[in-house]
N, C-alpha and C. Protein backbone atom coordinates (compact mmCIF):
# COMPACT_ATOMS: atom_id res chain seq x y z
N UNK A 1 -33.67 7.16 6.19
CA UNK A 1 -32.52 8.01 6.01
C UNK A 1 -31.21 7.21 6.06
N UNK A 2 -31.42 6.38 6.94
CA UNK A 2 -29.87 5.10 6.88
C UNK A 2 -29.72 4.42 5.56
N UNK A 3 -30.84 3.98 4.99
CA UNK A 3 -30.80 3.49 4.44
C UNK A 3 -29.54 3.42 2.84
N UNK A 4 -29.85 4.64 2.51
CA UNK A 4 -29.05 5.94 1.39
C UNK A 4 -27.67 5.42 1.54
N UNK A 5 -27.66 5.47 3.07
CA UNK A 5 -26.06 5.70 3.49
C UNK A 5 -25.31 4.36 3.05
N UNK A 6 -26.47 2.96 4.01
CA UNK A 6 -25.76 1.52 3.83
C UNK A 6 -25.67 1.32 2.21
N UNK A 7 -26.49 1.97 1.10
CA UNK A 7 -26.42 1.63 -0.19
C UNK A 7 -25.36 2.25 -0.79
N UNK A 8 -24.75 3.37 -0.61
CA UNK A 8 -23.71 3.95 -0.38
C UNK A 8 -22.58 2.84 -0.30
N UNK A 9 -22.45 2.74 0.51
CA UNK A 9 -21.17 2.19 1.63
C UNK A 9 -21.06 0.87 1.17
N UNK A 10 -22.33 0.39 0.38
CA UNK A 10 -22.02 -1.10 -0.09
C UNK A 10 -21.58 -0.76 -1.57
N UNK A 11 -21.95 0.48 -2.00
CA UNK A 11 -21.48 0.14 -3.82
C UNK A 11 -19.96 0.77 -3.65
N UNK A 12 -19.53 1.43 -2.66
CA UNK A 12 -17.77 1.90 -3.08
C UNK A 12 -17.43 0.61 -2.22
N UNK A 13 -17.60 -0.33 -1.62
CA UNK A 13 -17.24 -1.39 -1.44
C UNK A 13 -16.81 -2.36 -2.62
N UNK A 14 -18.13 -2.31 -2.97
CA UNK A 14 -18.08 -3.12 -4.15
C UNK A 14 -17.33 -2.91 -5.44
N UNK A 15 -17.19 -1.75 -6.03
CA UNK A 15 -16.21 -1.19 -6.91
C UNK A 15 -14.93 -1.35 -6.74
N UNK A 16 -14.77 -1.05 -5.02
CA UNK A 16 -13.12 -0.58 -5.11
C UNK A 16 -12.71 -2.13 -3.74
N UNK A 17 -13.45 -2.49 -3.45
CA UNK A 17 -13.24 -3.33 -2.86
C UNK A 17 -13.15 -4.86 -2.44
N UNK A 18 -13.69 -5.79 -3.58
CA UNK A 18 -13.90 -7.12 -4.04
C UNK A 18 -12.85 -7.93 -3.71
N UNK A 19 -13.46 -8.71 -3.04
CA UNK A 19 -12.76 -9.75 -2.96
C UNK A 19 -11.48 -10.47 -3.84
N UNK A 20 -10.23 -10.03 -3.36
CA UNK A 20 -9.82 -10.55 -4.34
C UNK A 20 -8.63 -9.29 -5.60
N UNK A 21 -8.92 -8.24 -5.57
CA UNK A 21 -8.54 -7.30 -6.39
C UNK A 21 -7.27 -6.59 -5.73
N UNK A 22 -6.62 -6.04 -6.86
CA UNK A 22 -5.47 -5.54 -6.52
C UNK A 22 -4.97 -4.31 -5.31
N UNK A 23 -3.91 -4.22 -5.11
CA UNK A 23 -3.75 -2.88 -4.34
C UNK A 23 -3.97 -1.52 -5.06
N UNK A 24 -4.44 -0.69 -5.15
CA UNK A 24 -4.11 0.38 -5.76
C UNK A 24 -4.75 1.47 -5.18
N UNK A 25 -4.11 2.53 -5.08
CA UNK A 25 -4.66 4.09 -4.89
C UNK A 25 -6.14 4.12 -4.71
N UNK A 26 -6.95 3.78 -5.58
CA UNK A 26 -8.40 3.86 -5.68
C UNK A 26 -8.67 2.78 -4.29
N UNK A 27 -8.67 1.92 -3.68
CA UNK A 27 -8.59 1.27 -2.83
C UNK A 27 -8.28 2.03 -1.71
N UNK A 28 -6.53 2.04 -1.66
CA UNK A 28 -6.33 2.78 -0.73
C UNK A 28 -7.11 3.90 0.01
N UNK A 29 -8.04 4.77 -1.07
CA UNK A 29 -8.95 5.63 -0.45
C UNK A 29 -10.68 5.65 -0.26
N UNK A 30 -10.66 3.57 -0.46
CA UNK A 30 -12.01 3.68 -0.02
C UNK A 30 -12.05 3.02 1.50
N UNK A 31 -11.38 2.91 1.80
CA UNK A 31 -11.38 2.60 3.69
C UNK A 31 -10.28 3.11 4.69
N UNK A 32 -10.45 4.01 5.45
CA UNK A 32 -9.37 4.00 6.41
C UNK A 32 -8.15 3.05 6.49
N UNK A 33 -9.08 1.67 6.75
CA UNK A 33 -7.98 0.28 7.11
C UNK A 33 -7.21 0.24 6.04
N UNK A 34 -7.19 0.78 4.62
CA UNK A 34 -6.49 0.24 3.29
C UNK A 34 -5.65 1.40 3.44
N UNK A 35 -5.73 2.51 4.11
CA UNK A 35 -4.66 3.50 4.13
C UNK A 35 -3.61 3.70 4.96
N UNK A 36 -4.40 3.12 5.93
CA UNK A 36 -3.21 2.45 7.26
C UNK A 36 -2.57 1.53 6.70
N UNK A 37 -3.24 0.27 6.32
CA UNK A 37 -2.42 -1.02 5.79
C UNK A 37 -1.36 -0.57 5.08
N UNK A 38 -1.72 0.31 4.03
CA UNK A 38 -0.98 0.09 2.68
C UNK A 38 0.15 1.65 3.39
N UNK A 39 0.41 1.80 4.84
CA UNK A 39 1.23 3.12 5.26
C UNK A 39 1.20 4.35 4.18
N UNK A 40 -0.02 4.66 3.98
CA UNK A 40 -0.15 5.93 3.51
C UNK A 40 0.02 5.94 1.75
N UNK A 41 0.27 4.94 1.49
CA UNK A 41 0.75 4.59 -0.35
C UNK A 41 1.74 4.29 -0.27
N UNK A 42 2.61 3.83 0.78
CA UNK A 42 3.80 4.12 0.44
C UNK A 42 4.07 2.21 -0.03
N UNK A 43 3.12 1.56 1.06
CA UNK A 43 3.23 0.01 0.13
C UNK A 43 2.81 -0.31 -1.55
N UNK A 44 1.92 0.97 -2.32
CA UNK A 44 1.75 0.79 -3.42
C UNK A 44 2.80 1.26 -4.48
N UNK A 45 4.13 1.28 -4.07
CA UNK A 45 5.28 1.68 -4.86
C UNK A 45 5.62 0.84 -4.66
N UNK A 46 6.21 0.44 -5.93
CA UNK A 46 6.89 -0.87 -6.62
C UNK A 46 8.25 -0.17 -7.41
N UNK A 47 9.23 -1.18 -7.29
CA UNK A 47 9.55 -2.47 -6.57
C UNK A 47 9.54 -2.02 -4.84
N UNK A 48 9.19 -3.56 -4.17
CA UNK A 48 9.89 -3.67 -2.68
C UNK A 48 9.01 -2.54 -2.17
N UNK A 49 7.95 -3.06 -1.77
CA UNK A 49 6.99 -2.15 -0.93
C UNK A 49 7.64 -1.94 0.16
N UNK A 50 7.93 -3.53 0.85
CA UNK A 50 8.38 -3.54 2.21
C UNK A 50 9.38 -2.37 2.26
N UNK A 51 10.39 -2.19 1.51
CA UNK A 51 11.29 -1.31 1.53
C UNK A 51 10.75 0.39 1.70
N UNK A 52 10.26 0.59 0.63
CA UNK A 52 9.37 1.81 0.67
C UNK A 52 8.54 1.56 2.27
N UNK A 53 8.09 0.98 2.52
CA UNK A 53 6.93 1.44 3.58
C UNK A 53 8.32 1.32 4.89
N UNK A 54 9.39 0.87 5.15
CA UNK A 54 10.63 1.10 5.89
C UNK A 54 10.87 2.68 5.72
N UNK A 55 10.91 2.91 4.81
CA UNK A 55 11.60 4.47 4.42
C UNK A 55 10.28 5.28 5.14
N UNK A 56 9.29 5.42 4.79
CA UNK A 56 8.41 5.58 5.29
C UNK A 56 8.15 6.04 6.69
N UNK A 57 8.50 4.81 7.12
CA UNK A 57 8.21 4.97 8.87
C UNK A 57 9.62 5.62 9.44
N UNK A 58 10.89 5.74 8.68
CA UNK A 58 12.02 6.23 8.80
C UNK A 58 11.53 7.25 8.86
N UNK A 59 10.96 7.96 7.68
CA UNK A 59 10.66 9.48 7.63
C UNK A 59 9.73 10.33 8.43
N UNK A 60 8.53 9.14 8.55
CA UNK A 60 7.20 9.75 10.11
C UNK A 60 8.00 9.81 11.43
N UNK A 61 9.49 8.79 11.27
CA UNK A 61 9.99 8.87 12.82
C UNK A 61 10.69 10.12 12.87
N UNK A 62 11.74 10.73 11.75
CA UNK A 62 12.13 11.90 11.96
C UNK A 62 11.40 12.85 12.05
N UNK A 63 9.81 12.70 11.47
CA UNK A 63 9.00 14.59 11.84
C UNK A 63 8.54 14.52 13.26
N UNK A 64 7.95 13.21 13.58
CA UNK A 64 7.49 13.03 15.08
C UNK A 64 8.11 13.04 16.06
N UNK A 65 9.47 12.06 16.06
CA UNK A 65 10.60 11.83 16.93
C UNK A 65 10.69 13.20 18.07
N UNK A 66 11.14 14.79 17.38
CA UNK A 66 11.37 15.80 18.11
C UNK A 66 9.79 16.25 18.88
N UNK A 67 8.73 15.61 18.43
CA UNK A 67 7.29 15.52 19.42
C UNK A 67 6.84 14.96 21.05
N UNK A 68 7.70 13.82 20.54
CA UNK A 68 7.28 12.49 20.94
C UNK A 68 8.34 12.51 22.17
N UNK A 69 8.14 12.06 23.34
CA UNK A 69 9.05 11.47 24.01
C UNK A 69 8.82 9.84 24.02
N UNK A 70 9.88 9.32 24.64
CA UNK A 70 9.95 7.75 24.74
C UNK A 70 8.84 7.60 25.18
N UNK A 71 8.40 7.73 26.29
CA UNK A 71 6.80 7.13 26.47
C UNK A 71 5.64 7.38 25.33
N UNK A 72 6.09 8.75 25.15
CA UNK A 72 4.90 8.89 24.34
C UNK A 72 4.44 7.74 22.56
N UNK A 73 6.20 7.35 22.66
CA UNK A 73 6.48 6.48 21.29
C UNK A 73 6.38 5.12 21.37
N UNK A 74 6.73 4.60 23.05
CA UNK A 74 6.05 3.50 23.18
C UNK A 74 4.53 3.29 23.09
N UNK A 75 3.46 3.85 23.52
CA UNK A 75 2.35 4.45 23.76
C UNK A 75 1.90 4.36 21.95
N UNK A 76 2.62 4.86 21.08
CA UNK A 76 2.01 5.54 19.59
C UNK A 76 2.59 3.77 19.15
N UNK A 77 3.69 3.06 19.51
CA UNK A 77 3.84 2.04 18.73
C UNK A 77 3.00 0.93 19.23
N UNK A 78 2.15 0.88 20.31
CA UNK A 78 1.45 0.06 20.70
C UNK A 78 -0.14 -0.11 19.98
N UNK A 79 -0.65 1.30 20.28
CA UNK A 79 -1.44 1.50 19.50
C UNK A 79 -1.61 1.49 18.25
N UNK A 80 -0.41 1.63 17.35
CA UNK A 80 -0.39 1.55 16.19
C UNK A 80 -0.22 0.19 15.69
N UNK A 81 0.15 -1.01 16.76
CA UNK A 81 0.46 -2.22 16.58
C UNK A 81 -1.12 -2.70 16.08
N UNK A 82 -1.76 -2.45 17.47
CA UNK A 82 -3.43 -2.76 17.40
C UNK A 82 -4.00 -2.44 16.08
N UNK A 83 -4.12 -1.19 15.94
CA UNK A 83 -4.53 -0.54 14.70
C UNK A 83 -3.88 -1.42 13.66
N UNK A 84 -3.38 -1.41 13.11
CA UNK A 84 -2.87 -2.14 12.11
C UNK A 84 -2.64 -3.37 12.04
N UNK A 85 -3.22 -3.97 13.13
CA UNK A 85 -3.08 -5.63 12.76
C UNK A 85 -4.88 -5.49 12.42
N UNK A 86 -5.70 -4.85 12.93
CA UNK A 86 -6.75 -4.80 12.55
C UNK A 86 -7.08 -3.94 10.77
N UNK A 87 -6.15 -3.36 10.81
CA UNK A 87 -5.90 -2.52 9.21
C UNK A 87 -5.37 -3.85 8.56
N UNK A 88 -4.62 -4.26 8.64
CA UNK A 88 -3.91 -5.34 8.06
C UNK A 88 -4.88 -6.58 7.60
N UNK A 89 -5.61 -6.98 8.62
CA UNK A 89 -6.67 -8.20 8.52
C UNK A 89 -8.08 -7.53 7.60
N UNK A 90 -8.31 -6.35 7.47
CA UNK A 90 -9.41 -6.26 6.73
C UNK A 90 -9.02 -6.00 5.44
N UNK A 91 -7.71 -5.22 5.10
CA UNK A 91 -6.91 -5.18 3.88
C UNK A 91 -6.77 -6.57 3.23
N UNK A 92 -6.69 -7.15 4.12
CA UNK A 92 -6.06 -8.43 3.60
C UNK A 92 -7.03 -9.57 3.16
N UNK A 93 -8.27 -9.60 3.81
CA UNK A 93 -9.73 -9.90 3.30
C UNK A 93 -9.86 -9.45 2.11
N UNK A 94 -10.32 -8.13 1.80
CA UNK A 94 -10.09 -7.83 0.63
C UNK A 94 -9.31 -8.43 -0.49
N UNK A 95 -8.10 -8.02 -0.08
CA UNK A 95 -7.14 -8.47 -1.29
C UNK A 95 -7.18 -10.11 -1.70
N UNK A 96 -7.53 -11.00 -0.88
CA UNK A 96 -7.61 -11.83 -0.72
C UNK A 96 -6.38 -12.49 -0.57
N UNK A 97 -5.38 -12.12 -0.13
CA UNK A 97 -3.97 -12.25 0.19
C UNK A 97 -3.72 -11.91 2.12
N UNK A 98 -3.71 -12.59 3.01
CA UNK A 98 -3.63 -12.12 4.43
C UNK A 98 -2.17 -11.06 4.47
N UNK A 99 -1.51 -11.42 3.74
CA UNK A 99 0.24 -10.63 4.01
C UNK A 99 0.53 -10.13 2.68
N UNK A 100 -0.45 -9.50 1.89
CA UNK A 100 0.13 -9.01 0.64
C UNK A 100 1.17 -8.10 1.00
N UNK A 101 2.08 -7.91 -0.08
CA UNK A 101 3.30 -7.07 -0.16
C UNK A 101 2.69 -5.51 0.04
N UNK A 102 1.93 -5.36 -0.36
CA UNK A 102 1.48 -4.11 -0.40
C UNK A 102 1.10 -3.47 1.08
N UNK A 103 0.64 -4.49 1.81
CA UNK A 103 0.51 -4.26 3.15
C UNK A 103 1.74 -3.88 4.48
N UNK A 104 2.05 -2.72 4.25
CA UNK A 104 3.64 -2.22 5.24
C UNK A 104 2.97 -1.45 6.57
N UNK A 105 2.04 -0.99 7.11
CA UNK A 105 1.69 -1.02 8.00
C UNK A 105 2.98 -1.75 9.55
N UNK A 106 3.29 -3.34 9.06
CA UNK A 106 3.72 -3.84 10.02
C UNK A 106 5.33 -3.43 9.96
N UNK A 107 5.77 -3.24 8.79
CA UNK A 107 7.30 -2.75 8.76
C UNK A 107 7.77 -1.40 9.31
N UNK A 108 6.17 -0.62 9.37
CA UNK A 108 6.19 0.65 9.36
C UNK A 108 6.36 0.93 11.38
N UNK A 109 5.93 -0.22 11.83
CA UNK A 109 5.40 -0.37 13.53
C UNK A 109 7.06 -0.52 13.64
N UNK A 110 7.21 -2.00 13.07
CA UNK A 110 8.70 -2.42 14.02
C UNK A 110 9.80 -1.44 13.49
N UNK A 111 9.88 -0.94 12.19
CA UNK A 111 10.56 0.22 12.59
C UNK A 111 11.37 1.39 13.16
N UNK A 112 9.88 1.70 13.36
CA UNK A 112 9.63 2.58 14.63
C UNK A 112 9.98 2.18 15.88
N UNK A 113 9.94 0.79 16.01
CA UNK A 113 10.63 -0.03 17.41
C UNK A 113 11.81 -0.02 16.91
N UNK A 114 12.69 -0.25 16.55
CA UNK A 114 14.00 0.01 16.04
C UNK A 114 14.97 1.17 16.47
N UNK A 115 13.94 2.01 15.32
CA UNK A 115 14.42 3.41 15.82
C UNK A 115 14.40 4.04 16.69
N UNK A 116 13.19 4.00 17.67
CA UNK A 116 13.28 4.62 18.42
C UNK A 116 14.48 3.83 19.64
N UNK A 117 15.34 2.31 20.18
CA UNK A 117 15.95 1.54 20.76
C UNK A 117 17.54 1.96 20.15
N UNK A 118 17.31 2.26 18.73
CA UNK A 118 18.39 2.25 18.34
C UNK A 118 19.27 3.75 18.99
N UNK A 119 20.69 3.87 18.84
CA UNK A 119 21.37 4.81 19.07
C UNK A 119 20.79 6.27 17.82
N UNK A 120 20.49 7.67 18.20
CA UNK A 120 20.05 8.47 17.09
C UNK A 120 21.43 8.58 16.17
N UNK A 121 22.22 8.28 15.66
CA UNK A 121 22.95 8.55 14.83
C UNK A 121 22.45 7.97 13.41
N UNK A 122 23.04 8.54 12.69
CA UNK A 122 22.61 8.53 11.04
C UNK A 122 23.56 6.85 10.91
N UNK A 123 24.66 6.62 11.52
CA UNK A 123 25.00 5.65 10.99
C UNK A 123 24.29 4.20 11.66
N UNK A 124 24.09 4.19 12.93
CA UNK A 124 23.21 3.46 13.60
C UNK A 124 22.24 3.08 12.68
N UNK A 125 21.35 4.30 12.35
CA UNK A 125 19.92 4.04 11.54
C UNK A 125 20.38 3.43 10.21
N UNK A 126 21.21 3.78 9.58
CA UNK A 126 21.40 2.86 8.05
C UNK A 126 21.66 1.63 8.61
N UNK A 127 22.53 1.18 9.75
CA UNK A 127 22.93 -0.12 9.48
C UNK A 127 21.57 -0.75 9.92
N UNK A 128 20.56 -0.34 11.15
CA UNK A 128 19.30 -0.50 11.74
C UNK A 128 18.76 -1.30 9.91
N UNK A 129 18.60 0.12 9.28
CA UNK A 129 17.73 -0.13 8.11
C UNK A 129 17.77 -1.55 7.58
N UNK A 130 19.36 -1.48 7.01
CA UNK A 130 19.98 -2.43 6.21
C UNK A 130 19.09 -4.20 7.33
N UNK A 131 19.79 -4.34 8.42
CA UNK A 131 19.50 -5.70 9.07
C UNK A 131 18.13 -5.93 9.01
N UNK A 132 17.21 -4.64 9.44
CA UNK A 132 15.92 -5.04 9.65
C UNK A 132 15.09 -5.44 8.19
N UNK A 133 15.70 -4.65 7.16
CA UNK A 133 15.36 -4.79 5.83
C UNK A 133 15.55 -6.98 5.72
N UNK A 134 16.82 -6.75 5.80
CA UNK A 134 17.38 -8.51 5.70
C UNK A 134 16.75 -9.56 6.49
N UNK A 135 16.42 -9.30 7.84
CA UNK A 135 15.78 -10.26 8.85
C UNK A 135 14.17 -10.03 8.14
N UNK A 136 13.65 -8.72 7.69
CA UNK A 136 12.12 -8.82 7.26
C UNK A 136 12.46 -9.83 5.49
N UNK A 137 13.23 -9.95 4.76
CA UNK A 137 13.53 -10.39 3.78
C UNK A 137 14.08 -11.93 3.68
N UNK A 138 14.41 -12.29 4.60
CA UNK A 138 15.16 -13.31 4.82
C UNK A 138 14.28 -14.18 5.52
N UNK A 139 14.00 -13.93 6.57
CA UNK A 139 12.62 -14.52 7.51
C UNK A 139 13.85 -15.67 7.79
N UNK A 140 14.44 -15.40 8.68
CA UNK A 140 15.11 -16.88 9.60
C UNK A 140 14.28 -17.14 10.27
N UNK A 141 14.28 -18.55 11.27
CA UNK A 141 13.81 -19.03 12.52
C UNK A 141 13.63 -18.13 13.03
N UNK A 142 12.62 -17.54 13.93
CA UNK A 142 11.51 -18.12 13.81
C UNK A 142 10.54 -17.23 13.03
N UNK A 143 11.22 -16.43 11.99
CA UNK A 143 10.33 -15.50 11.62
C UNK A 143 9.54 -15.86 10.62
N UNK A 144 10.31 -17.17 9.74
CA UNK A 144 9.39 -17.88 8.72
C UNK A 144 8.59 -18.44 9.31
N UNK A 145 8.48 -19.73 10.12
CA UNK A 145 7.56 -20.12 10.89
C UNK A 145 6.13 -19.13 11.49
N UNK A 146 6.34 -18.20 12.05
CA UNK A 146 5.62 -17.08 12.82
C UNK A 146 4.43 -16.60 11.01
N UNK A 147 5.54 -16.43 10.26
CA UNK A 147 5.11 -15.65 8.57
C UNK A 147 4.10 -16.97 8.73
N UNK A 148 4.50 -18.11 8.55
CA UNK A 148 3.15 -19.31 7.26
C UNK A 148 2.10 -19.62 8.80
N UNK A 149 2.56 -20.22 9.62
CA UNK A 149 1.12 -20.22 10.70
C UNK A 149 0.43 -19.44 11.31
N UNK A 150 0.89 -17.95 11.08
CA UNK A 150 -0.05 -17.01 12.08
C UNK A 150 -0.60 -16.17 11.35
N UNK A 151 -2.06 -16.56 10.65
CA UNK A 151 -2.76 -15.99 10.00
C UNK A 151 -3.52 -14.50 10.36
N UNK A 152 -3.77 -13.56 9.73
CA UNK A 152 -4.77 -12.59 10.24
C UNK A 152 -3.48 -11.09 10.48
N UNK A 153 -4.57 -10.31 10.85
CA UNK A 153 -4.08 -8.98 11.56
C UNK A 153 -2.59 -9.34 12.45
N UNK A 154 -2.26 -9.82 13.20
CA UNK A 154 -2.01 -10.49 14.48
C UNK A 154 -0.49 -10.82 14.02
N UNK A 155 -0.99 -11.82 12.76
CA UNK A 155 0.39 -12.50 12.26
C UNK A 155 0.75 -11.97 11.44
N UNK A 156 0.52 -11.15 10.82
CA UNK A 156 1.27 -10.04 9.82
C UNK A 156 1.85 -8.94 10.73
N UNK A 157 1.70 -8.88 11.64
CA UNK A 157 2.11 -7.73 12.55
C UNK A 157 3.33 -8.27 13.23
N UNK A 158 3.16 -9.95 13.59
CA UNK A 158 3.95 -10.71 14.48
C UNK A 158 5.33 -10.57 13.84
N UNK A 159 5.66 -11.37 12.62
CA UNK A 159 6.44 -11.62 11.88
C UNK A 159 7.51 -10.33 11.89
N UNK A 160 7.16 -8.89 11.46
CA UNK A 160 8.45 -7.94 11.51
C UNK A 160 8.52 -7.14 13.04
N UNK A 161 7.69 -7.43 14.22
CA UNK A 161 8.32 -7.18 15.50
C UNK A 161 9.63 -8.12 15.43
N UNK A 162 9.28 -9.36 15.89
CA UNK A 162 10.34 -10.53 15.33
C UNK A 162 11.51 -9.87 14.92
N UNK A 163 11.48 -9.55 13.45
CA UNK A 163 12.73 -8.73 12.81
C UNK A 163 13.14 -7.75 13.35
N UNK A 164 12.15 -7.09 13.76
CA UNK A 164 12.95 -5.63 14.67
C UNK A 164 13.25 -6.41 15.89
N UNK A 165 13.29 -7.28 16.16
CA UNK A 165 13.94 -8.00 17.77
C UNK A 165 15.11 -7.98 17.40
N UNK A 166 15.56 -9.29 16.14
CA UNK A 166 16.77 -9.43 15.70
C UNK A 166 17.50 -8.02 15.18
N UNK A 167 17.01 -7.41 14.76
CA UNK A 167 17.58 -6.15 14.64
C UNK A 167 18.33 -5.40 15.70
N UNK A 168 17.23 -5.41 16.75
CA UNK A 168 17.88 -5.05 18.45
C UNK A 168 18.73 -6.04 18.43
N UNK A 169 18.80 -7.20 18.45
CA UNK A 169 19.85 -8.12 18.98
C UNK A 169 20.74 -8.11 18.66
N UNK A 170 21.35 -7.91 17.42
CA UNK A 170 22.08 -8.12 16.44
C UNK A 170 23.26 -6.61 16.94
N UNK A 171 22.15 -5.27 17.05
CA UNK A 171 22.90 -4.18 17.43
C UNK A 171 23.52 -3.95 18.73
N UNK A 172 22.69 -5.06 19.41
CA UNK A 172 23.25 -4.81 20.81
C UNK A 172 24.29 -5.63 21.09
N UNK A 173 24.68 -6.84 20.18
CA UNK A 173 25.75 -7.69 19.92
C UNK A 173 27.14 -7.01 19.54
N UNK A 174 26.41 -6.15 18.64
CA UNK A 174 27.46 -5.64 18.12
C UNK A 174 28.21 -4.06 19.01
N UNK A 175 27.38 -3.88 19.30
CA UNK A 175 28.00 -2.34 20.34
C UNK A 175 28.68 -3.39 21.55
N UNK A 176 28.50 -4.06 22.05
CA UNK A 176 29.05 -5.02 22.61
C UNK A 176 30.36 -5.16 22.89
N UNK A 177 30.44 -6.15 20.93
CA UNK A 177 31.97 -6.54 20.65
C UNK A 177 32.89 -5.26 19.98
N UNK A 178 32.03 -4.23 19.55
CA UNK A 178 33.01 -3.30 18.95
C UNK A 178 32.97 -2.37 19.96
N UNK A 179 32.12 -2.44 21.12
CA UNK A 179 32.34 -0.81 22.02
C UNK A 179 33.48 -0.85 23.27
């Protein structure tokens, strides 16, 4: 009776899943991990996934946000860290790319670390957007470094905490000198 199942499970592998093949929708819905990775489709919109899968986690933070208390969001971004560095590393097998573009999962985490640190105002969050967009785009010290040696789940996840650090830093610099 198992048997059916593993023959199963190996041919939508094999169709939608090869080593090597593109991102797309059909993918996205043959594994959990490719739907996490890819934040729901929102990394399979082009141009600037990264961007889209930002907007993204912008938009899961405003339906959840009034759910969620701070613990409960530290708690959901931790877990979701895990989850998706493990979404991330089997996506990324696949694709045969460890950090394909398509993979926002990790933009979608730090984010959410962002937002939730940041002040709730609408103008806070655009400028939030804008830096974290630039530090994930830009990759300064040490975020390029962190990007080319830290392969896997782990280091695709590493790289835009990083950015959402500088993001915090940058805002807390700035409420600082302008408050």
């Amino acid at each position: 009776m198992t048997e059916p199942v593993a023959t199963l499970e190996l041919n939508v592998t094999d169709r939608a899943g090869a080593i090597g093949t593109t991102p797309s929708w059909r993918l996205m819905l043959a594994h959990p991990a490719h739907w996490i990775a890819f934040g729901c489709g929102s990394g399979l919109i082009r141009p600037g996934p990264g961007t889209w899968g930002t907007l993204a986690a912008w938009f899961a933070f405003a339906v959840l946000d009034p759910w969620l208390s701070e613990v409960a969001w530290f708690v959901v971004i931790g877990l979701t860290t895990a989850i998706g560095a493990w979404a991330a590393e089997r996506t990324g097998r696949v694709l045969g790319q460890p950090d394909h573009g398509a993979i926002v999962i990790d933009e979608i985490v730090a984010f959410w670390l962002v937002l939730l640190v940041l002040p709730a105002s609408l103008t806070a969050q655009v400028l939030g957007f804008v830096a974290f967009r630039l530090f994930d785009i830009l990759k300064p010290p040490p975020i390029r470094f962190v990007d080319r040696r830290f392969k896997g789940g782990l280091g695709v996840m590493a790289d835009d905490l990083i950015a959402a650090f500088y993001t915090l830093l940058l805002a807390a610099v700035a409420m600082r000198v302008l408050g």
